[in-house]
Protein backbone atom coordinates (compact mmCIF):
# COMPACT_ATOMS: atom_id res chain seq x y z
CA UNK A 1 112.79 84.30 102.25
CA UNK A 2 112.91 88.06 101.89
CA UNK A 3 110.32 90.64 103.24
CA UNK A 4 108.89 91.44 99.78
CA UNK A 5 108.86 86.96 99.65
CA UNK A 6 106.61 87.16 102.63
CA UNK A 7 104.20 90.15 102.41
CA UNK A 8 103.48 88.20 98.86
CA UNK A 9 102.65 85.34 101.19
CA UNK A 10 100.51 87.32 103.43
CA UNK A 11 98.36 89.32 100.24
CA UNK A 12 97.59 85.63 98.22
CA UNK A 13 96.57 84.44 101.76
CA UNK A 14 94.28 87.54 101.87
CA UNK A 15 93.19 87.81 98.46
CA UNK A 16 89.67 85.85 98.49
CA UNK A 17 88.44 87.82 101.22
CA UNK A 18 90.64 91.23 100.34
CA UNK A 19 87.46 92.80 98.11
CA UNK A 20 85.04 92.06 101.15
CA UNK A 21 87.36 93.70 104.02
CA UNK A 22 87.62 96.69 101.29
CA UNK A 23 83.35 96.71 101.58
CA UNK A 24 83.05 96.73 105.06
CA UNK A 25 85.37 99.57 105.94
CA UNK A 26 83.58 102.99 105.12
CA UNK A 27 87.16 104.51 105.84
CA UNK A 28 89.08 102.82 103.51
CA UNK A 29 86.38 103.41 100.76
CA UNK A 30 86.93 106.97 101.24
CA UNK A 31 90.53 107.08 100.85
CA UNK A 32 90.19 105.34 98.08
CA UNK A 33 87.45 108.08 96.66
CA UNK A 34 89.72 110.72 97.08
CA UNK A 35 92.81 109.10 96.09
CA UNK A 36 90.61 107.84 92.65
CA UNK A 37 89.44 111.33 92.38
CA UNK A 38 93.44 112.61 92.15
CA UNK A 39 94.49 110.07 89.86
CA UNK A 40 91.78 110.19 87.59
CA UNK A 41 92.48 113.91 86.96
CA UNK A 42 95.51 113.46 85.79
CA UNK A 43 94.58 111.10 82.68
CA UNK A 44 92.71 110.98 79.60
CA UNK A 45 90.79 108.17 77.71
CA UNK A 46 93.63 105.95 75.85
CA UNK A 47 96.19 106.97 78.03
CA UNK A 48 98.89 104.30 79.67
CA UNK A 49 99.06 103.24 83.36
CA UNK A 50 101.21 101.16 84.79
CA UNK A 51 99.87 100.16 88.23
CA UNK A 52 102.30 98.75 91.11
CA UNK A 53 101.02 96.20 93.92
CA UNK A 54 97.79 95.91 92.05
CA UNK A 55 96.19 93.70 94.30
CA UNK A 56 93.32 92.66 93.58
CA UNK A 57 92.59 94.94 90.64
CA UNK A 58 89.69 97.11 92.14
CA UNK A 59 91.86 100.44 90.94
CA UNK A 60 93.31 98.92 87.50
CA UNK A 61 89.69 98.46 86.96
CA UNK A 62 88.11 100.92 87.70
CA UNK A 63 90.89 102.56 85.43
CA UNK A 64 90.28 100.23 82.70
CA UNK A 65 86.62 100.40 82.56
CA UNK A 66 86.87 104.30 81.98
CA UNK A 67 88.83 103.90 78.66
CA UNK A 68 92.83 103.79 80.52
CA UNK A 69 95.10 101.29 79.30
CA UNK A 70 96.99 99.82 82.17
CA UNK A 71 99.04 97.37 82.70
CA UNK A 72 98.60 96.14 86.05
CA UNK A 73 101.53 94.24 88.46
CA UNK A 74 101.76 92.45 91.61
CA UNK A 75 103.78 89.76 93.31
CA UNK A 76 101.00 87.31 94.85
CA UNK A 77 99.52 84.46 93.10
CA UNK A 78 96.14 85.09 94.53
CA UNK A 79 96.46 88.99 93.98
CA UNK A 80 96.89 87.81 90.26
CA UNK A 81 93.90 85.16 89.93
CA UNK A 82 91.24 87.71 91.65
CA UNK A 83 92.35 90.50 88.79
CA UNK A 84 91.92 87.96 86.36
CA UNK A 85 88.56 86.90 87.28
CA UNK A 86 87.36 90.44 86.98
CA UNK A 87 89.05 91.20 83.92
CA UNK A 88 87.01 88.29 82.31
CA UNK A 89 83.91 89.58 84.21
CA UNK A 90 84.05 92.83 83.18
CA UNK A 91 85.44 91.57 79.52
CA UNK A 92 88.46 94.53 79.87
CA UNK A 93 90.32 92.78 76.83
CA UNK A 94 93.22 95.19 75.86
CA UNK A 95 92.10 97.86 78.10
CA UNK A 96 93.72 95.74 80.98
CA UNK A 97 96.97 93.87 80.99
CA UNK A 98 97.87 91.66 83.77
CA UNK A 99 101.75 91.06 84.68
CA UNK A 100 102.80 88.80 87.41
CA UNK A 101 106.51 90.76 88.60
CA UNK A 102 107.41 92.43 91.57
CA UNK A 103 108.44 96.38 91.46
CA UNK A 104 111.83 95.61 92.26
CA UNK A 105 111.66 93.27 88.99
CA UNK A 106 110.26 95.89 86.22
CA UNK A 107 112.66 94.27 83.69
CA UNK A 108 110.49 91.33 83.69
CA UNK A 109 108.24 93.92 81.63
CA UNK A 110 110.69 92.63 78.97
CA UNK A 111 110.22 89.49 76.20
CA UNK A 112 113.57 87.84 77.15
CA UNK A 113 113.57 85.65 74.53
CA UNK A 114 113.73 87.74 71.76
CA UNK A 115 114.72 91.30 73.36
CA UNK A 116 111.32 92.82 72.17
CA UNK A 117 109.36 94.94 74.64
CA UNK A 118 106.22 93.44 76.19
CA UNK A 119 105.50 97.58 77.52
CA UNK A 120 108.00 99.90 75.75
CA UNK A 121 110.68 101.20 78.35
CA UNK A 122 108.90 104.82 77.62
CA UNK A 123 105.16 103.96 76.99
CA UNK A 124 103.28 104.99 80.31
CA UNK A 125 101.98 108.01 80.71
CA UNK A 126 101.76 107.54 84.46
CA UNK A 127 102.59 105.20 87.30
CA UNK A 128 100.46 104.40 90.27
CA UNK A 129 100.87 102.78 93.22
CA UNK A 130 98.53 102.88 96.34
CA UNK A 131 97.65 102.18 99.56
CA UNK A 132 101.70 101.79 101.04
CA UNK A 133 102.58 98.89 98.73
CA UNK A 134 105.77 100.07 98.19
CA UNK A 135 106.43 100.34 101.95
CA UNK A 136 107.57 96.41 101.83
CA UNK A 137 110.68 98.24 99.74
CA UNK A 138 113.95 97.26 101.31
CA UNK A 139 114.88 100.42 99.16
CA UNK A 140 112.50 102.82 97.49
CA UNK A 141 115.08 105.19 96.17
CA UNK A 142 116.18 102.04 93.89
CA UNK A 143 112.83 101.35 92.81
CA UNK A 144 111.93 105.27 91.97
CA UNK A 145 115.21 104.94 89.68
CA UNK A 146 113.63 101.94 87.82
CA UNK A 147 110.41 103.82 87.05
CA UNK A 148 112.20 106.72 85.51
CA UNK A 149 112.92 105.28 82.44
CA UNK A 150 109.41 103.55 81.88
CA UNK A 151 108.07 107.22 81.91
CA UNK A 152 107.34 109.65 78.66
CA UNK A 153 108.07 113.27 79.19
CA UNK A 154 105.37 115.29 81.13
CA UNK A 155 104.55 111.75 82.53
CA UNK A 156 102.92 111.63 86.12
CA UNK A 157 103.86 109.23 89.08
CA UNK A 158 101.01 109.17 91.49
CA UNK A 159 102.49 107.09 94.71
CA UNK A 160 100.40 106.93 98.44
CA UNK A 161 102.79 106.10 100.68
CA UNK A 162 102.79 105.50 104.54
CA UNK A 163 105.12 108.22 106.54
CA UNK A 164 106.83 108.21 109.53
CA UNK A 165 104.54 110.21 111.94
CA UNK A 166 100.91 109.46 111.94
CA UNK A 167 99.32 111.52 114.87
CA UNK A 168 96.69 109.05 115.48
CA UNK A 169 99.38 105.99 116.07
CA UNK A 170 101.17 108.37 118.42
CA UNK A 171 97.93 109.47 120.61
CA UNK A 172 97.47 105.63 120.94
CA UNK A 173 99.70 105.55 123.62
CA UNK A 174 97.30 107.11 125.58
CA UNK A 175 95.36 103.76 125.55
CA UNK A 176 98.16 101.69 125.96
CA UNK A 177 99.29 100.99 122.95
CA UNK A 178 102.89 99.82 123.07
CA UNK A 179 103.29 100.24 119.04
CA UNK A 180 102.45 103.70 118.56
CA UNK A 181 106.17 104.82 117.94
CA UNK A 182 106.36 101.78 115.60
CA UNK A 183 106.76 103.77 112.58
CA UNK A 184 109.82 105.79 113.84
CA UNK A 185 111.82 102.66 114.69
CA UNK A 186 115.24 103.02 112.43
CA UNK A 187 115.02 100.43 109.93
CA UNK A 188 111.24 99.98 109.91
CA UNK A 189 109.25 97.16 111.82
CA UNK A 190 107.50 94.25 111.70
CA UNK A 191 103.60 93.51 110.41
CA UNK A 192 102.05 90.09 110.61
CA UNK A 193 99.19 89.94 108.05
CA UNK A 194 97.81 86.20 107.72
CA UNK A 195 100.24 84.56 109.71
CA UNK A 196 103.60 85.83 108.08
CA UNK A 197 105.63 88.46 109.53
CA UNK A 198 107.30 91.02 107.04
CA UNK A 199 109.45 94.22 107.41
CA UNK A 200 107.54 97.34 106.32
CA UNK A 201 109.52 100.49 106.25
CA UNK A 202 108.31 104.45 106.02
CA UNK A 203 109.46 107.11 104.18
CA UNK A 204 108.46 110.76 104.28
CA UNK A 205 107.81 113.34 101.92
CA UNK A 206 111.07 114.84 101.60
CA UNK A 207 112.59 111.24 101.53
CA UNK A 208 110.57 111.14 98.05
CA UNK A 209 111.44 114.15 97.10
CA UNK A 210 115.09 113.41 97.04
CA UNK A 211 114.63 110.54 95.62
CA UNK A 212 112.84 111.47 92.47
CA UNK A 213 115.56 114.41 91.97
CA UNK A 214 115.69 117.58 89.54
CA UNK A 215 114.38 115.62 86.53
CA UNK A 216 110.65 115.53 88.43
CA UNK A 217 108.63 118.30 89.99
CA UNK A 218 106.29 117.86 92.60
CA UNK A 219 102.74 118.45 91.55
CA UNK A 220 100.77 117.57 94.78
CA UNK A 221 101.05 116.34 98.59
CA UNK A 222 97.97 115.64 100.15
CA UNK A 223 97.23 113.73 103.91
CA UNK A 224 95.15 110.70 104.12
CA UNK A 225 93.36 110.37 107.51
CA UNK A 226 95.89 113.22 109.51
CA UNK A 227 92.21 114.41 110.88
CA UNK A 228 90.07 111.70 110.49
CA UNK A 229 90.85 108.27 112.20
CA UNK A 230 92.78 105.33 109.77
CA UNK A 231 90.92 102.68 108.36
CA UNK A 232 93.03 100.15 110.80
CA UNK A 233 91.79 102.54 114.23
CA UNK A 234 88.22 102.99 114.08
CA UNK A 235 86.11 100.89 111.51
CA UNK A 236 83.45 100.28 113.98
CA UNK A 237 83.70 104.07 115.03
CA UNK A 238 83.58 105.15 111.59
CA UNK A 239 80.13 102.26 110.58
CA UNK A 240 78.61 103.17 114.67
CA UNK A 241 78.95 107.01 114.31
CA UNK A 242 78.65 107.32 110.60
CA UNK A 243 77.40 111.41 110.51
CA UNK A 244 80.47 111.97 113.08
CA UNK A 245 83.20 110.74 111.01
CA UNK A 246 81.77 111.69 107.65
CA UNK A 247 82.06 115.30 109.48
CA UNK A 248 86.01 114.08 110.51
CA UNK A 249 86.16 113.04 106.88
CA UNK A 250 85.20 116.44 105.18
CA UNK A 251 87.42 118.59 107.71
CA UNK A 252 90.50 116.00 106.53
CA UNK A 253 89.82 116.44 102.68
CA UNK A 254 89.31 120.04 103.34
CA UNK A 255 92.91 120.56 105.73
CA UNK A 256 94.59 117.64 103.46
CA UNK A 257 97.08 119.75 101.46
CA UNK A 258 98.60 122.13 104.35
CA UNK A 259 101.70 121.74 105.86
CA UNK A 260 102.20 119.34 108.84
CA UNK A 261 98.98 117.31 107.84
CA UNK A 262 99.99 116.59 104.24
CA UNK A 263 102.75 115.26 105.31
CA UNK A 264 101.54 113.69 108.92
CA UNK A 265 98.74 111.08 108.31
CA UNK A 266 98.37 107.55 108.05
CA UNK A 267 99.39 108.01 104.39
CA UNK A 268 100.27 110.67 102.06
CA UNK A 269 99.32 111.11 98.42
CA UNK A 270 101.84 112.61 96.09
CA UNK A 271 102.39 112.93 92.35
CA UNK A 272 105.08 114.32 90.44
CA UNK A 273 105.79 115.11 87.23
CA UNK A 274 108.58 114.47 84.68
CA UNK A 275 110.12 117.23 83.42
């Protein structure tokens, strides 16, 4: 079975109680405000998203319910049944399309039977991905060349990525913490989410830089939790000492797009555009 096999083992494992762990965390909620906040400012009402490792659909519909069209994709089974029970809740309809394929399968975007295009090859108007999905990659340069062509001109790709250097990880050895050079291991390293074991890999900004090439331009880098602790750290910090980290939080938004902490964080935001 191969690591992208297993992490979709892992995620349908998680998916009844994914929405709930999302609830309880205060820091992942604001990532996800900020990253929200930087996607939605790059699209208009009856524009098209295509969304990577949906998961359970809480951005595709959020998206959706604010007049995007998006096509939303993920690997899991039970990734796929939870964003169909809230596209029938919230009665989405054409605003939100649900695809079961994996982003190292975008073809499958295709009608084989009669060659006719499910999405047209050049219909999105921007690509998303979040919260390090595409970190189960065996090779994210290969996937970034599959997403060119699914792109208009002047299109966006808006991608939040874990990187190789996140200062809290490191500092962890401090408390004994034999994984806190985990993410600098050559070749990536192992996570066990749900009882399977999967090889997640990190890639840093200039990796995506390169990868994208001259026929994109970088629009924005921006740090996620360089300042303020990651959502997997400090939870119960962040719920116990609420006033303290929403300081943390404001002085990481506010130092989020300089150099060395948008690039050094538990994750990094970036978007680029096609030229």
């Amino acid at each position: 079975m191969s690591d992208e096999n297993r992490a979709s083992a892992a995620f349908s494992k998680q998916a009844e109680i994914f929405d709930e762990l999302e609830r309880e965390n205060p820091i992942v909620l604001e990532l996800r405000r900020r990253i929200r906040r930087h996607v939605l400012s790059l699209m208009r009402p009856e524009e098209t998203l295509l969304e990577l490792n949906a998961g359970t659909g809480l951005d595709a519909v959020e998206f959706a319910r604010r007049g995007i069209r998006v096509t939303a994709t993920d690997i899991a089974d039970g990734m796929i049944e939870q964003m169909r029970r809230k596209a029938d809740y919230y009665a989405l309809g054409e605003y939100l399309q649900i695809r079961q394929c994996s982003f190292t399968s975008l073809d499958e975007l295709w009608d084989k039977e009669d060659g006719s295009a499910v999405t047209s090859a050049v219909a999105f108007d921007h690509i998303f991905s979040n919260f390090g999905g595409l970190n189960c990659a065996d090779d994210l340069a290969a996937v970034i060349q599959s997403l060119k062509p699914l792109l208009k001109p002047q299109g966006t790709v808006t991608l939040v990525i874990m990187p190789p250097v996140c200062p809290w990880e490191i500092f962890s050895i401090l408390k004994g913490n034999k994984r806190a050079f985990r993410r600098l291991k050559r070749g990536g390293t192992m996570a066990h989410v749900e009882g399977e074991y999967f090889k997640v890999r990190y890639y840093s900004a200039g990796y995506m830089e390169r990868a994208f090439g001259e026929g994109f331009e970088r629009t924005h880098l921006e740090g996620l939790a360089s300042i303020a602790p990651p959502p997997h750290a400090a939870e119960h910090f962040a719920k116990r000492f609420s006033r303290a980290y929403a300081v943390l939080a404001r002085i990481d938004e506010a130092l989020s797009c300089l150099p060395v902490f948008r690039s050094c964080a538990d994750h990094f935001l970036v978007s680029f555009r096609k030229k």
